[in-house]
Structure formats: structure tokens, C-alpha cells
Protein backbone atom coordinates (compact mmCIF):
# COMPACT_ATOMS: atom_id res chain seq x y z
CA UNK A 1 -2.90 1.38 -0.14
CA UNK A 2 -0.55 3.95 1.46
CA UNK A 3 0.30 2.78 4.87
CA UNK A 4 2.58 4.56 8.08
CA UNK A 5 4.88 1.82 9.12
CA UNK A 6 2.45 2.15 12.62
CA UNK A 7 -0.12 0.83 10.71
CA UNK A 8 -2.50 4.51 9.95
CA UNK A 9 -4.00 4.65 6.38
CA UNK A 10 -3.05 7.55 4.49
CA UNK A 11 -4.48 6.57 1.22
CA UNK A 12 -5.59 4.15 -1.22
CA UNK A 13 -6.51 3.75 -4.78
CA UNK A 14 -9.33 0.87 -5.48
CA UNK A 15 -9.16 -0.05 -9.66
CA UNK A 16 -10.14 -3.02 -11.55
CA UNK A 17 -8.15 -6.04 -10.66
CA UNK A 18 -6.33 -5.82 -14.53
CA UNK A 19 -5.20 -2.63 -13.76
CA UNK A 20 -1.14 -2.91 -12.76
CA UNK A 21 -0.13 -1.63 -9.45
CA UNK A 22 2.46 0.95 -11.14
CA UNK A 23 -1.04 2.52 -12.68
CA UNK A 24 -1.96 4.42 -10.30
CA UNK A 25 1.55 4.90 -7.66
CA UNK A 26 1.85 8.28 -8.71
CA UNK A 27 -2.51 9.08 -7.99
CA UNK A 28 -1.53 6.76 -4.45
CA UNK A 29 1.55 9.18 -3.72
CA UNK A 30 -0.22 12.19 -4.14
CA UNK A 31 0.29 14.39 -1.16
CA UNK A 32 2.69 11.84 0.44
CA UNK A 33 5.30 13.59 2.72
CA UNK A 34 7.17 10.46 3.47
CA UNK A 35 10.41 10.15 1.64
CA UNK A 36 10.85 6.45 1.92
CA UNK A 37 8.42 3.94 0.31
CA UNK A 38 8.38 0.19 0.78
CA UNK A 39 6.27 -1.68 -2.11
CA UNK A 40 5.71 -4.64 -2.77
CA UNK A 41 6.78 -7.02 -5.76
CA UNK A 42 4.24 -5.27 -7.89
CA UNK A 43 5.99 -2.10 -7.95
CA UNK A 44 9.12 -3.72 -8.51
CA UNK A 45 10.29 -1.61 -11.69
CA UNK A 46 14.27 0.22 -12.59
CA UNK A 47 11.88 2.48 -14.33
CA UNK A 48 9.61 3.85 -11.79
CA UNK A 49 12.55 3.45 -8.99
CA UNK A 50 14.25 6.40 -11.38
CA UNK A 51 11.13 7.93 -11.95
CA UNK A 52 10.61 8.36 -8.26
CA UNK A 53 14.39 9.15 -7.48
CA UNK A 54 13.63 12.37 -9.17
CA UNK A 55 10.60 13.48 -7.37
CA UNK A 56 12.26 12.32 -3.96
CA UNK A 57 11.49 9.41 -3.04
CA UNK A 58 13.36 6.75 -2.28
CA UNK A 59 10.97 3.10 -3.57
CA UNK A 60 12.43 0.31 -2.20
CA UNK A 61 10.72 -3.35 -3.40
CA UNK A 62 11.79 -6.56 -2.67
CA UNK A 63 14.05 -9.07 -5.19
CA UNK A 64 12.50 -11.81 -6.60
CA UNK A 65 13.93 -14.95 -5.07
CA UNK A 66 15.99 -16.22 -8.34
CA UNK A 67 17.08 -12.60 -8.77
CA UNK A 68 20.62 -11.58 -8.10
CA UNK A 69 21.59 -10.34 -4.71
CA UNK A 70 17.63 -11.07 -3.35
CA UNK A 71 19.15 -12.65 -0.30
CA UNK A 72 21.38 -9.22 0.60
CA UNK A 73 18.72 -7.00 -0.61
CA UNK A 74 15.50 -8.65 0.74
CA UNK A 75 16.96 -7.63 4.16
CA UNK A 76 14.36 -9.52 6.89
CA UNK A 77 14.16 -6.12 9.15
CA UNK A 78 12.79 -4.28 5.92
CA UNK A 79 10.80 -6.93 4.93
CA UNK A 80 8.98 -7.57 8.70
CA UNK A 81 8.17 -3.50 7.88
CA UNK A 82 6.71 -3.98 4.54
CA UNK A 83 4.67 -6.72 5.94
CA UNK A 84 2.61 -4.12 7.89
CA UNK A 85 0.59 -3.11 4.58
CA UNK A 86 -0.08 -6.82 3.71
CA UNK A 87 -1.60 -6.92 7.92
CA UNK A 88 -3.57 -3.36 7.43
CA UNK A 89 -5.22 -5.39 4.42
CA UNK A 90 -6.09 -8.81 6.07
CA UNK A 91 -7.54 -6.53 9.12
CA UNK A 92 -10.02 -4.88 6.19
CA UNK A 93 -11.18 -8.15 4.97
CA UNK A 94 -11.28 -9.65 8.09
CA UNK A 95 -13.00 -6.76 10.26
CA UNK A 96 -14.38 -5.26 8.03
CA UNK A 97 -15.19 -7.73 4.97
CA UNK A 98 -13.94 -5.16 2.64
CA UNK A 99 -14.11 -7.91 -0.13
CA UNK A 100 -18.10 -7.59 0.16
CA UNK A 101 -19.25 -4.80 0.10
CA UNK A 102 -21.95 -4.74 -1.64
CA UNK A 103 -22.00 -1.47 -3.12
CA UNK A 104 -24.69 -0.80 -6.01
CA UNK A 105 -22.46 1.97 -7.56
CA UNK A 106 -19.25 3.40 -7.59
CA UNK A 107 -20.39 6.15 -5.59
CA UNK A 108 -21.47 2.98 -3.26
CA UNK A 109 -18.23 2.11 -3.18
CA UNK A 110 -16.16 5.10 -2.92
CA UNK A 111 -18.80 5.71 0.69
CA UNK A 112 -18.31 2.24 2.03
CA UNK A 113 -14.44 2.38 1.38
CA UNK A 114 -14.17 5.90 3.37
CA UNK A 115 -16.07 4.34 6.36
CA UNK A 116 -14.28 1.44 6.54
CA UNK A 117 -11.07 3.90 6.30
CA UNK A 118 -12.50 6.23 8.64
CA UNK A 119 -13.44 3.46 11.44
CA UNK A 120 -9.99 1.78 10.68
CA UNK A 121 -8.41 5.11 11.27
CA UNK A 122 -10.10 6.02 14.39
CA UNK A 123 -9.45 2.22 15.94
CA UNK A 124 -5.79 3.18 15.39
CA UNK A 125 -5.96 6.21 17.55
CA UNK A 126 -7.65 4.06 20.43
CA UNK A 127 -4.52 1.24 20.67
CA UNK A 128 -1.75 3.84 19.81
């Protein structure tokens, strides 16, 4: 999920759960204007940081704890930021029970996602 650090949903990618995270960053990205992206450990990857780097954007990730220089780099600031997309989640499952939808098809799915977005979306614009 592609979240403003104010907490609006700009896009999001649903795949089978054995489907890595760095999958699909690129189909997530697309049409992202925002320079700066904070992931999460599952994105965590020198390759796709380069990769990235040379279509302009900057991915920042946190360290693993037993990695070197993960108390320097996991700066608390950055990571109270990054938390924002793990909150935007819980509010989906907990408002919304995203987890259940009980979509019949994919086309299910893909309607129930976009109305969940959608009503997400337009809460945002009532507390902002």
C-alpha cells in the first residue's frame, strides 16, 4: 500500500500472500510523484535501493536489528513516519474488516477493495 505520510491512500497492490513485497514495488509506484519512499523490512534490498536510485527515488527501509549501523540508521523520527502505513492498515482491518471480505471473485475483490479505499479516502478529507 502506497501511503502520504498524512495518512491518504494513493495506491495498493493486493497478491497472494507468497508473492514477495519487491514483486510488485515497481506496479505500487506507478504514477508516484513522491521522491522519497519509506518501506518496510520487506523491501529491504541494495538491489532495488539502486534500482530505484535511477528512476528517482530515494527507498529508504529500516536495518535489521543485528545489522550494522541499525541503531544510527533506524533513526526513531523516520521510523514514527513509516509507522503511519502499518496504522492506515490496522484502521482497514479494524473499520473496515478488510481481512473478510468475502468476495466471490476477483472482480469481488478488486470492488470491495476500491470502496473500502474510496470511504477510507473520503474519511480522511473529513478530519484533515
Amino acid at each position: 500500500m502506497l501511503v502520504t505520510l498524512s495518512g491518504y491512500i494513493l495506491n495498493y497492490v493486493v497478491t497472494p500472500a507468497s508473492v514477495h513485497d519487491i514483486k510488485v514495488v515497481y506496479e505500487l509506484l506507478e504514477g508516484c510523484k513522491q521522491s522519497v519512499i519509506l518501506g518496510d523490512l520487506g523491501y529491504l534490498s541494495s538491489e532495488l535501493k539502486k534500482d530505484l536510485e535511477q528512476q528517482g527515488y530515494h527507498l529508504w527501509t529500516p536495518f535489521r536489528k543485528n545489522m550494522t549501523g541499525s541503531e544510527e540508521h533506524n533513526n526513531w523520527n523516520v521510523m514514527a513516519m513509516r509507522r503511519t502505513i502499518e496504522t492506515r492498515f490496522s484502521e482497514l482491518c479494524r473499520l473496515f474488516d478488510i481481512e473478510h471480505t468475502l468476495a466471490r471473485s476477483l472482480a469481488g475483490l478488486q470492488l470491495r477493495m476500491e470502496q473500502i479505499i474510496l470511504a477510507h479516502n473520503l474519511r480522511y478529507f473529513e478530519m484533515n
